[in-house]
Protein backbone atom coordinates (compact mmCIF):
# COMPACT_ATOMS: atom_id res chain seq x y z
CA UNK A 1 -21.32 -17.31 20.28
CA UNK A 2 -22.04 -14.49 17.74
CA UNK A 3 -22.23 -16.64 14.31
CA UNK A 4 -25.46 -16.17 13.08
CA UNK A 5 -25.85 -18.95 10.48
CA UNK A 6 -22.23 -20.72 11.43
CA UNK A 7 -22.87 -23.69 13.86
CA UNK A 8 -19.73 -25.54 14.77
CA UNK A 9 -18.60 -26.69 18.04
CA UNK A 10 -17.70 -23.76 20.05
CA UNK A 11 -15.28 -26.48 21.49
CA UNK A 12 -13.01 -25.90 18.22
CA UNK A 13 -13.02 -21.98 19.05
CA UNK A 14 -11.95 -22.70 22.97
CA UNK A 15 -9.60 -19.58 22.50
CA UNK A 16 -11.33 -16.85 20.64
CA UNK A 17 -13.45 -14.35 23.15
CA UNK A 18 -17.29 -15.46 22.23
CA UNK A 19 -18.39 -11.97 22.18
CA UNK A 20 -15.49 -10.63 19.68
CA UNK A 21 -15.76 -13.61 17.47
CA UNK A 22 -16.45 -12.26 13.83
CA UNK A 23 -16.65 -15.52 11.38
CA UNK A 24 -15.99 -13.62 8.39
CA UNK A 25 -12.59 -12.03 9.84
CA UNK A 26 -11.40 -15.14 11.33
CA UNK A 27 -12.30 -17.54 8.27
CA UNK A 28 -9.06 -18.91 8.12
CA UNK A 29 -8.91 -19.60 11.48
CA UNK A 30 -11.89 -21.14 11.55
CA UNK A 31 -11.74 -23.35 8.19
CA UNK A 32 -8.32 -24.84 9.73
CA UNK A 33 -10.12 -25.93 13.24
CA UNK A 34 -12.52 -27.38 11.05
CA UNK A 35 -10.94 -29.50 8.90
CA UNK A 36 -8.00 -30.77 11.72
CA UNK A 37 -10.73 -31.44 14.90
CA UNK A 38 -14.16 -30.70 13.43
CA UNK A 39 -17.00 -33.16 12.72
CA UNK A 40 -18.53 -33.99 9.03
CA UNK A 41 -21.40 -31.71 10.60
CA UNK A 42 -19.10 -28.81 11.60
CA UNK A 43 -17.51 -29.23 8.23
CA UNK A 44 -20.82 -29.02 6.15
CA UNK A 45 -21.81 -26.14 8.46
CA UNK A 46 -18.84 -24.18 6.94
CA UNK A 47 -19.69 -24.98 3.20
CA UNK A 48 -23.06 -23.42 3.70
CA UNK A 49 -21.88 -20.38 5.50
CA UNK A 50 -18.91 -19.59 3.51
CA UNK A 51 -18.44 -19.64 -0.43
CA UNK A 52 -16.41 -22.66 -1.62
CA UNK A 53 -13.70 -20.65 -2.73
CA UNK A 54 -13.48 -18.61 0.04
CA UNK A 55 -12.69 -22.21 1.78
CA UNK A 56 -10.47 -23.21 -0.73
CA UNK A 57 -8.34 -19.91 -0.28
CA UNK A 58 -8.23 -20.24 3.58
CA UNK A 59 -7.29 -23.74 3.63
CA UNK A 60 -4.49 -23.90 1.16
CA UNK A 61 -3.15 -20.44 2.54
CA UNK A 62 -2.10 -22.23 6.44
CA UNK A 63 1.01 -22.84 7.14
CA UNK A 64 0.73 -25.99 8.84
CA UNK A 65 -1.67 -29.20 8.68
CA UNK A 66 -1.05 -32.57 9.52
CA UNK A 67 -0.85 -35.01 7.15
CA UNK A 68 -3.98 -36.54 7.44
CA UNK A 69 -5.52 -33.00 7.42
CA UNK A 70 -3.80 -32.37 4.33
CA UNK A 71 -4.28 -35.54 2.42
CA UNK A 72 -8.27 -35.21 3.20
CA UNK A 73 -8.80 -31.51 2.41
CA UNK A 74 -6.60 -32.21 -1.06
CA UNK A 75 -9.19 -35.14 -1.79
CA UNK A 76 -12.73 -33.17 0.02
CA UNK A 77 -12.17 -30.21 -2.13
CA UNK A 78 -10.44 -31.81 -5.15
CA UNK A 79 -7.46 -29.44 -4.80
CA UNK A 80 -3.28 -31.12 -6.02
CA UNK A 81 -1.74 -31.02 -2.59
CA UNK A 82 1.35 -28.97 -4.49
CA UNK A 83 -1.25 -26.17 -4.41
CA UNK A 84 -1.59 -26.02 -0.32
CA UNK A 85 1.43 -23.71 1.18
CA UNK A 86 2.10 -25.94 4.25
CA UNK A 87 2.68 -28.70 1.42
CA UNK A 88 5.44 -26.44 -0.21
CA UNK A 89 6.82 -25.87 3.24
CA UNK A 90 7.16 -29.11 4.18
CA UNK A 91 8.83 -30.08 0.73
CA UNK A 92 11.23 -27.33 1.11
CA UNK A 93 12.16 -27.76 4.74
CA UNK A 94 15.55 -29.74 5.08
CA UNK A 95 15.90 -32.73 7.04
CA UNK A 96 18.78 -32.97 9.29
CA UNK A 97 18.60 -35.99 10.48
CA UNK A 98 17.31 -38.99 9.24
């Protein structure tokens, strides 16, 4: 893959074309992957390559995480989980049943 300094698992980008892959376009994509199937080393790999906030903003812009994907990224980066939109989502989605 074409990521110059980012090494992750190409594993976690199974769907993206290797030869169109541009890290810096497709940070979001590639901070959620990450965080919900990476490995610590995949995950320190992105906090060299991209800036901290540039993480920060990608993460707590998806729209969905699972909630153990959620509860680590709000302790890993030190960011209030009422700050992550998937975690204002959730809270605002009704429940039908039970």
């Amino acid at each position: 893959m074409k990521k110059s300094s980012l090494h992750i698992n190409e594993s976690l980008l199974w769907d993206i074309d290797p030869d169109a892959f541009d890290p810096h376009k497709s940070i979001k994509l590639v901070v959620e992957r990450v965080f919900s199937l990476g490995t610590i080393d995949d995950l320190r790999s992105i906090m060299a390559f991209y800036s901290l906030q540039s993480i920060v903003d990608a993460i707590t812009s998806v729209n969905y995480l699972d909630k153990k994907t959620l509860n680590f990224s709000s302790w890993y980066l030190n960011i209030p989980k009422k700050q992550f939109k998937c975690y204002k989502r959730n809270q605002s989605a009704k429940k039908r049943w039970n």
